[in-house]
PDB file of N, CA and C in Angstrom:
ATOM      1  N   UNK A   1       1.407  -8.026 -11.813  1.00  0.00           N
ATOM      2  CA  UNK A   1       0.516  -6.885 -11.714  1.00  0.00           C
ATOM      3  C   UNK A   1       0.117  -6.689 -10.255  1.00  0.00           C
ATOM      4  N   UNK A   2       0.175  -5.396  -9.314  1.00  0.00           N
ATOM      5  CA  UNK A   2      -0.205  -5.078  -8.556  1.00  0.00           C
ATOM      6  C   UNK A   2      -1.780  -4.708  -8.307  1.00  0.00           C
ATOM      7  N   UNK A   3      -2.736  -5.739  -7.474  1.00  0.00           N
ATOM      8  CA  UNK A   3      -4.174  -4.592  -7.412  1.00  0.00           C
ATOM      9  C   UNK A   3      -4.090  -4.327  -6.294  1.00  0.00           C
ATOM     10  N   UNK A   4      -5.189  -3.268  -5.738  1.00  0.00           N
ATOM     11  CA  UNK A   4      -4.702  -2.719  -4.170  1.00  0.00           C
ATOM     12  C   UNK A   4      -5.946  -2.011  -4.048  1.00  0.00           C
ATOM     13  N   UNK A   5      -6.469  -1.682  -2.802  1.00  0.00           N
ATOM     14  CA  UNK A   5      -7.390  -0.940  -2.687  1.00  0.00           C
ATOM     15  C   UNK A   5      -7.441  -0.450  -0.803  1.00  0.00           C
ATOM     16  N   UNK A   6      -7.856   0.822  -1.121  1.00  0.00           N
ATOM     17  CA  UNK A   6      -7.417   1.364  -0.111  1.00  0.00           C
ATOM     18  C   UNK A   6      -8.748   0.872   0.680  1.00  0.00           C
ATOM     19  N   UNK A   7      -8.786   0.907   2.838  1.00  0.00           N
ATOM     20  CA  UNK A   7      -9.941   0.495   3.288  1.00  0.00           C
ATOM     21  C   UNK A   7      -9.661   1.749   4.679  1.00  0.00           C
ATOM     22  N   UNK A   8     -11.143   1.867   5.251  1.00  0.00           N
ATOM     23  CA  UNK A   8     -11.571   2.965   5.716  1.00  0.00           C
ATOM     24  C   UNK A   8     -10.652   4.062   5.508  1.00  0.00           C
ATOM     25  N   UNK A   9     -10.828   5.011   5.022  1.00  0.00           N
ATOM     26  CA  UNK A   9      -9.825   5.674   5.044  1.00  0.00           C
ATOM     27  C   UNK A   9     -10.549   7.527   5.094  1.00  0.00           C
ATOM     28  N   UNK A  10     -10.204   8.169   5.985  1.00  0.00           N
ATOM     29  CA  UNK A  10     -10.947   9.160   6.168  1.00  0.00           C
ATOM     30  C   UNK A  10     -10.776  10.199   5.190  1.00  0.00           C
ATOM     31  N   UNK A  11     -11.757  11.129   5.374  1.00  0.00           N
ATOM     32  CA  UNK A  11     -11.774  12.326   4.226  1.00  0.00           C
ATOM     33  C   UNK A  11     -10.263  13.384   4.531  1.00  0.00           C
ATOM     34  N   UNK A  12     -10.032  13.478   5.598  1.00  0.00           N
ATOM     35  CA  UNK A  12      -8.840  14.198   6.484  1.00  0.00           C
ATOM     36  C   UNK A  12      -7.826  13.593   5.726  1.00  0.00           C
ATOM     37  N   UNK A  13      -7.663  12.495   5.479  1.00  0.00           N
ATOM     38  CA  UNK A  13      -6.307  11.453   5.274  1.00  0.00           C
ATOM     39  C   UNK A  13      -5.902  11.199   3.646  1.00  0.00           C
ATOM     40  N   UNK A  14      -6.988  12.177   3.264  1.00  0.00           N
ATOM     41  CA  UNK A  14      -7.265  11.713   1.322  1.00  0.00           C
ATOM     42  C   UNK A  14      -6.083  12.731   0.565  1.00  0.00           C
ATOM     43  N   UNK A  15      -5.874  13.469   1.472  1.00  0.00           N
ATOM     44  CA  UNK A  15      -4.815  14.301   0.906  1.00  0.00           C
ATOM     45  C   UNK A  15      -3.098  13.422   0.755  1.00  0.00           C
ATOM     46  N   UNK A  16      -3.403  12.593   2.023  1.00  0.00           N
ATOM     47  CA  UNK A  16      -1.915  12.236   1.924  1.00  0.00           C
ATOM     48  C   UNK A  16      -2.114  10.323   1.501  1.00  0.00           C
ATOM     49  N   UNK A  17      -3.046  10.095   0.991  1.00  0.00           N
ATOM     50  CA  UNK A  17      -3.568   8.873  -0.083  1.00  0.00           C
ATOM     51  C   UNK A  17      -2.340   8.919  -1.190  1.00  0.00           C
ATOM     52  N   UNK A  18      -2.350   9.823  -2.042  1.00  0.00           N
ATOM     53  CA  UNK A  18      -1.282   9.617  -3.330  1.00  0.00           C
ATOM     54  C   UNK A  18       0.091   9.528  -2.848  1.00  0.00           C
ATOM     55  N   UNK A  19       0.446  10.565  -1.699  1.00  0.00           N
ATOM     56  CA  UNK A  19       1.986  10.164  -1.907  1.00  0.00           C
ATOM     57  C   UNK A  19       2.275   9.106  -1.399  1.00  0.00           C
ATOM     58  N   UNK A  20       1.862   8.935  -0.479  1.00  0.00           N
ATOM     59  CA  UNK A  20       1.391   7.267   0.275  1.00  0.00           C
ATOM     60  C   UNK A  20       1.760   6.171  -0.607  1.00  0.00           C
ATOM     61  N   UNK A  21       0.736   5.981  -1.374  1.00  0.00           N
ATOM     62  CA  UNK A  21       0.484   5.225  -2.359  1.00  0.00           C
ATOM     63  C   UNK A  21       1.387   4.873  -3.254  1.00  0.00           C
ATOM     64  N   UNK A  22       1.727   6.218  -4.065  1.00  0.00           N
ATOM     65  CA  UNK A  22       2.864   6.118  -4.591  1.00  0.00           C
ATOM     66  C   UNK A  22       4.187   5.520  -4.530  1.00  0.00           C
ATOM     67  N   UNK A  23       4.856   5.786  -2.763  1.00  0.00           N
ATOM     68  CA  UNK A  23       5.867   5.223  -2.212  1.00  0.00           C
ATOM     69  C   UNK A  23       5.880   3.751  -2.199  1.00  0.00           C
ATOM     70  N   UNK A  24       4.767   3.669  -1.513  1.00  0.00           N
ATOM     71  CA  UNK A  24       4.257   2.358  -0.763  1.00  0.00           C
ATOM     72  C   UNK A  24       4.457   1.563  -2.141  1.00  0.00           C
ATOM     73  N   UNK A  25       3.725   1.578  -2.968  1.00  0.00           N
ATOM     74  CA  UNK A  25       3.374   0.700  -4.266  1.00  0.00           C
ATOM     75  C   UNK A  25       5.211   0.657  -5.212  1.00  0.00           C
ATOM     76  N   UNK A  26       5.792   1.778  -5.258  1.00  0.00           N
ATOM     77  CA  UNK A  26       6.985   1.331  -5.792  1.00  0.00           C
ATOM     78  C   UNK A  26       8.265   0.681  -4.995  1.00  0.00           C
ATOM     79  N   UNK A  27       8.125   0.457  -3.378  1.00  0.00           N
ATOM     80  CA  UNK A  27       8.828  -0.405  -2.156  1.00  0.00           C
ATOM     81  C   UNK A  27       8.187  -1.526  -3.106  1.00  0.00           C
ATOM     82  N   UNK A  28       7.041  -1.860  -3.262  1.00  0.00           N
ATOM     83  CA  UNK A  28       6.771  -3.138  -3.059  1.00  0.00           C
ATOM     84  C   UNK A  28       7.293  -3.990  -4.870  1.00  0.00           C
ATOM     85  N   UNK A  29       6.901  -3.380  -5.474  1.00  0.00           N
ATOM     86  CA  UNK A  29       7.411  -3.292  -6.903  1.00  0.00           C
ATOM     87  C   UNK A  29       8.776  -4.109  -6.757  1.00  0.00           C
ATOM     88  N   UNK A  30       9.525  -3.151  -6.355  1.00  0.00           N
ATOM     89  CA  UNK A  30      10.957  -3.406  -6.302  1.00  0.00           C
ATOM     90  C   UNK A  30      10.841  -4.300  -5.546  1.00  0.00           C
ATOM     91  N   UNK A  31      10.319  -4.952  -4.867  1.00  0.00           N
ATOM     92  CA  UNK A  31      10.762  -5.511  -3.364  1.00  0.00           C
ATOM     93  C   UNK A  31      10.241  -7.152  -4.689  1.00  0.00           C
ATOM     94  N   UNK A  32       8.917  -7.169  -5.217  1.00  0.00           N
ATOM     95  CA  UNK A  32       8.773  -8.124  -5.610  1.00  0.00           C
ATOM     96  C   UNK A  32       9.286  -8.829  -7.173  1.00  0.00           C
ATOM     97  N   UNK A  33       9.875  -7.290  -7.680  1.00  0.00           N
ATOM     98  CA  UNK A  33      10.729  -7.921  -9.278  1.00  0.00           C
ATOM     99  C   UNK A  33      12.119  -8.324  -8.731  1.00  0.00           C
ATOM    100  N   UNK A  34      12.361  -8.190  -7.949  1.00  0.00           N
ATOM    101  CA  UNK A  34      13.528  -8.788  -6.749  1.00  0.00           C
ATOM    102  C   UNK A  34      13.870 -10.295  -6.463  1.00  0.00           C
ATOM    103  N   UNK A  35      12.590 -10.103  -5.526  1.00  0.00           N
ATOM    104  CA  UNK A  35      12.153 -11.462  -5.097  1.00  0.00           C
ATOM    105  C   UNK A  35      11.198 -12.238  -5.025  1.00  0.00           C
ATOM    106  N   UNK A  36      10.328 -12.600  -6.828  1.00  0.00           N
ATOM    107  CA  UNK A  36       9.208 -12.769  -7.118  1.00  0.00           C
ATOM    108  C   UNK A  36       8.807 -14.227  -6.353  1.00  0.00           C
ATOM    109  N   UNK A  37       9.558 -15.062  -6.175  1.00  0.00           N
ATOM    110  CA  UNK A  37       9.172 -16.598  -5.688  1.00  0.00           C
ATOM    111  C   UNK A  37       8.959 -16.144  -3.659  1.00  0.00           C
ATOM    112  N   UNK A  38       9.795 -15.552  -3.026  1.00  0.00           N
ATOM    113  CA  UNK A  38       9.840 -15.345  -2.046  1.00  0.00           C
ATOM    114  C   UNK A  38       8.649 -14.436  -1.299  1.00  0.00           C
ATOM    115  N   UNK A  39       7.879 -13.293  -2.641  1.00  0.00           N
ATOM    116  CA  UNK A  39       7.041 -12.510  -1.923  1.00  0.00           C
ATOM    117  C   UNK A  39       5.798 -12.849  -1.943  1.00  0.00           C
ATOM    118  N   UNK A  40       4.960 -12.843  -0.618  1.00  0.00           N
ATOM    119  CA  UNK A  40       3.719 -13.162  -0.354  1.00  0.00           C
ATOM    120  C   UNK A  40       2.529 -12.482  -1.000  1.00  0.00           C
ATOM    121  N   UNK A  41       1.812 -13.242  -1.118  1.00  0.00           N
ATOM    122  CA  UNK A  41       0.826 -13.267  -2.437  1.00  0.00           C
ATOM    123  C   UNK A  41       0.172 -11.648  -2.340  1.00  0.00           C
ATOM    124  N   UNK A  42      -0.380 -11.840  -0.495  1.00  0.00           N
ATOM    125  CA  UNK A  42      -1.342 -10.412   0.098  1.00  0.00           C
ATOM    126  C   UNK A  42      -0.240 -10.076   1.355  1.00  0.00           C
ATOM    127  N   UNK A  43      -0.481  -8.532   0.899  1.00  0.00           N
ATOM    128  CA  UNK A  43       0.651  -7.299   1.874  1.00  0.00           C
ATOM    129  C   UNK A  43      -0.745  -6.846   2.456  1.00  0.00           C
ATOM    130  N   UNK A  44      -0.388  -6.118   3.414  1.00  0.00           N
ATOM    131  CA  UNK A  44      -1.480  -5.325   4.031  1.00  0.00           C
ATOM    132  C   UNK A  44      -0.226  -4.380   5.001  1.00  0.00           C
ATOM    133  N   UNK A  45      -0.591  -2.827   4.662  1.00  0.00           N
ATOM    134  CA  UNK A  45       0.462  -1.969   5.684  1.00  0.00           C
ATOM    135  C   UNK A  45      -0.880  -0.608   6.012  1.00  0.00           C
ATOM    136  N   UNK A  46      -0.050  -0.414   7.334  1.00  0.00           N
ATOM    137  CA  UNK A  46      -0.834   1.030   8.144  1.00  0.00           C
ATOM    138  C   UNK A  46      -0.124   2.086   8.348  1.00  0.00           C
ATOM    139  N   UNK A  47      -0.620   2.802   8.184  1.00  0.00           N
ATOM    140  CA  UNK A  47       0.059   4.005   8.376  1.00  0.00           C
ATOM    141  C   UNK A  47      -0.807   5.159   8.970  1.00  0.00           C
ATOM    142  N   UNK A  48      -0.154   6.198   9.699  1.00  0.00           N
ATOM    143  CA  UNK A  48      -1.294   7.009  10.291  1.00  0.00           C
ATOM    144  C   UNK A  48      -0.453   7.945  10.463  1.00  0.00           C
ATOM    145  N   UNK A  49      -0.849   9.618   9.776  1.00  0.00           N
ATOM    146  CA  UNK A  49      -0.408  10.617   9.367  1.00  0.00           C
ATOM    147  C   UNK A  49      -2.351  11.285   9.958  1.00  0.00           C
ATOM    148  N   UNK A  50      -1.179  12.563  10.565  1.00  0.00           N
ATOM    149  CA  UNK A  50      -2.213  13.433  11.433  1.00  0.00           C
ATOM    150  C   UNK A  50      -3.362  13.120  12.276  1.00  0.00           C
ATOM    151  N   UNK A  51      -3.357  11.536  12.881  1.00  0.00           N
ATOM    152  CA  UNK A  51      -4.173  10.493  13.775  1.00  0.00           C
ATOM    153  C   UNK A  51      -4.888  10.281  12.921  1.00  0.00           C
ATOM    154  N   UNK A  52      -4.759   9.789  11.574  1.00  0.00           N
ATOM    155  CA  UNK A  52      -5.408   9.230  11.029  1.00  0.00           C
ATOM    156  C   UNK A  52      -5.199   8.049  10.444  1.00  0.00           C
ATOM    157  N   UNK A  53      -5.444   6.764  10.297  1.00  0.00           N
ATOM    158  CA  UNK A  53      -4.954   5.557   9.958  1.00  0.00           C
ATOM    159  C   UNK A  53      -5.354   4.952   8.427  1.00  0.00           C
ATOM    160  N   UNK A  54      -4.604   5.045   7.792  1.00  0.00           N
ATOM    161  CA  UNK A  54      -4.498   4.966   6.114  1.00  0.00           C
ATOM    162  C   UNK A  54      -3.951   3.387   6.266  1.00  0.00           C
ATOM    163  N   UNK A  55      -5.217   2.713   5.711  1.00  0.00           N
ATOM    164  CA  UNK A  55      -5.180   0.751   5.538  1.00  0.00           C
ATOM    165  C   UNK A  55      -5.400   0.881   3.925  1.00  0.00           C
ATOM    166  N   UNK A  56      -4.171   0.199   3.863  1.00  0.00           N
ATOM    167  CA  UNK A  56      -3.789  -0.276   2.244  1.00  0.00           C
ATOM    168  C   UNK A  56      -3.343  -1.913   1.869  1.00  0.00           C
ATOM    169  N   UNK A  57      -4.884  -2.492   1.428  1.00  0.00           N
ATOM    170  CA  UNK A  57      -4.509  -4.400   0.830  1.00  0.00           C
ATOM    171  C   UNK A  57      -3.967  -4.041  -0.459  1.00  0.00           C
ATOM    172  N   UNK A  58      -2.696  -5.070  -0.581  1.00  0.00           N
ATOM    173  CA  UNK A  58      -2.120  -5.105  -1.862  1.00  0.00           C
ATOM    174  C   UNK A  58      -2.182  -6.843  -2.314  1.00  0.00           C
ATOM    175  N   UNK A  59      -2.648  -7.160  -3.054  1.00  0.00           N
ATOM    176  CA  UNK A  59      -2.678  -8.363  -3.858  1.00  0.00           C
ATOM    177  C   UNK A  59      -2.108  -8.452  -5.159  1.00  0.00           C
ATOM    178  N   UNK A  60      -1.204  -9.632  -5.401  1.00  0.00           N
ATOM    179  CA  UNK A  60      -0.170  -9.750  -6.097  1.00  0.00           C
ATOM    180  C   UNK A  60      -1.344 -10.760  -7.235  1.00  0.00           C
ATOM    181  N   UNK A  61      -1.620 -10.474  -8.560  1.00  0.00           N
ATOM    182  CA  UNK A  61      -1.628 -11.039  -9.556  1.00  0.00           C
ATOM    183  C   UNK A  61      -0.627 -11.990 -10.529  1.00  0.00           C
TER     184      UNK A  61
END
């Protein structure tokens, strides 16, 4: 099970939150029904669309 929660993340930047998210969360999916022994427990990725910096923790259950 994936939990995740997004951190500072501006009102400007909330628009591009879902597709973000979306992508981001099914890379990692795949990346970890793949290679469940090999992938690290906590991801953390940045991204910054229109100077804005979108911080996303992902923790692996």
């Amino acid at each position: 099970m994936l939990k995740y929660k997004w951190k500072r993340l501006s009102k400007q930047a909330s628009i591009f939150k879902k597709e973000y998210e979306k992508a981001l969360l099914a890379k990692l999916k795949r990346r970890y029904e793949d290679n469940k022994e090999a992938f690290e427990t906590q991801h953390s990725e940045k991204k910054i669309c229109n100077g804005h910096v979108l911080k996303l923790k992902i923790t692996i259950y």
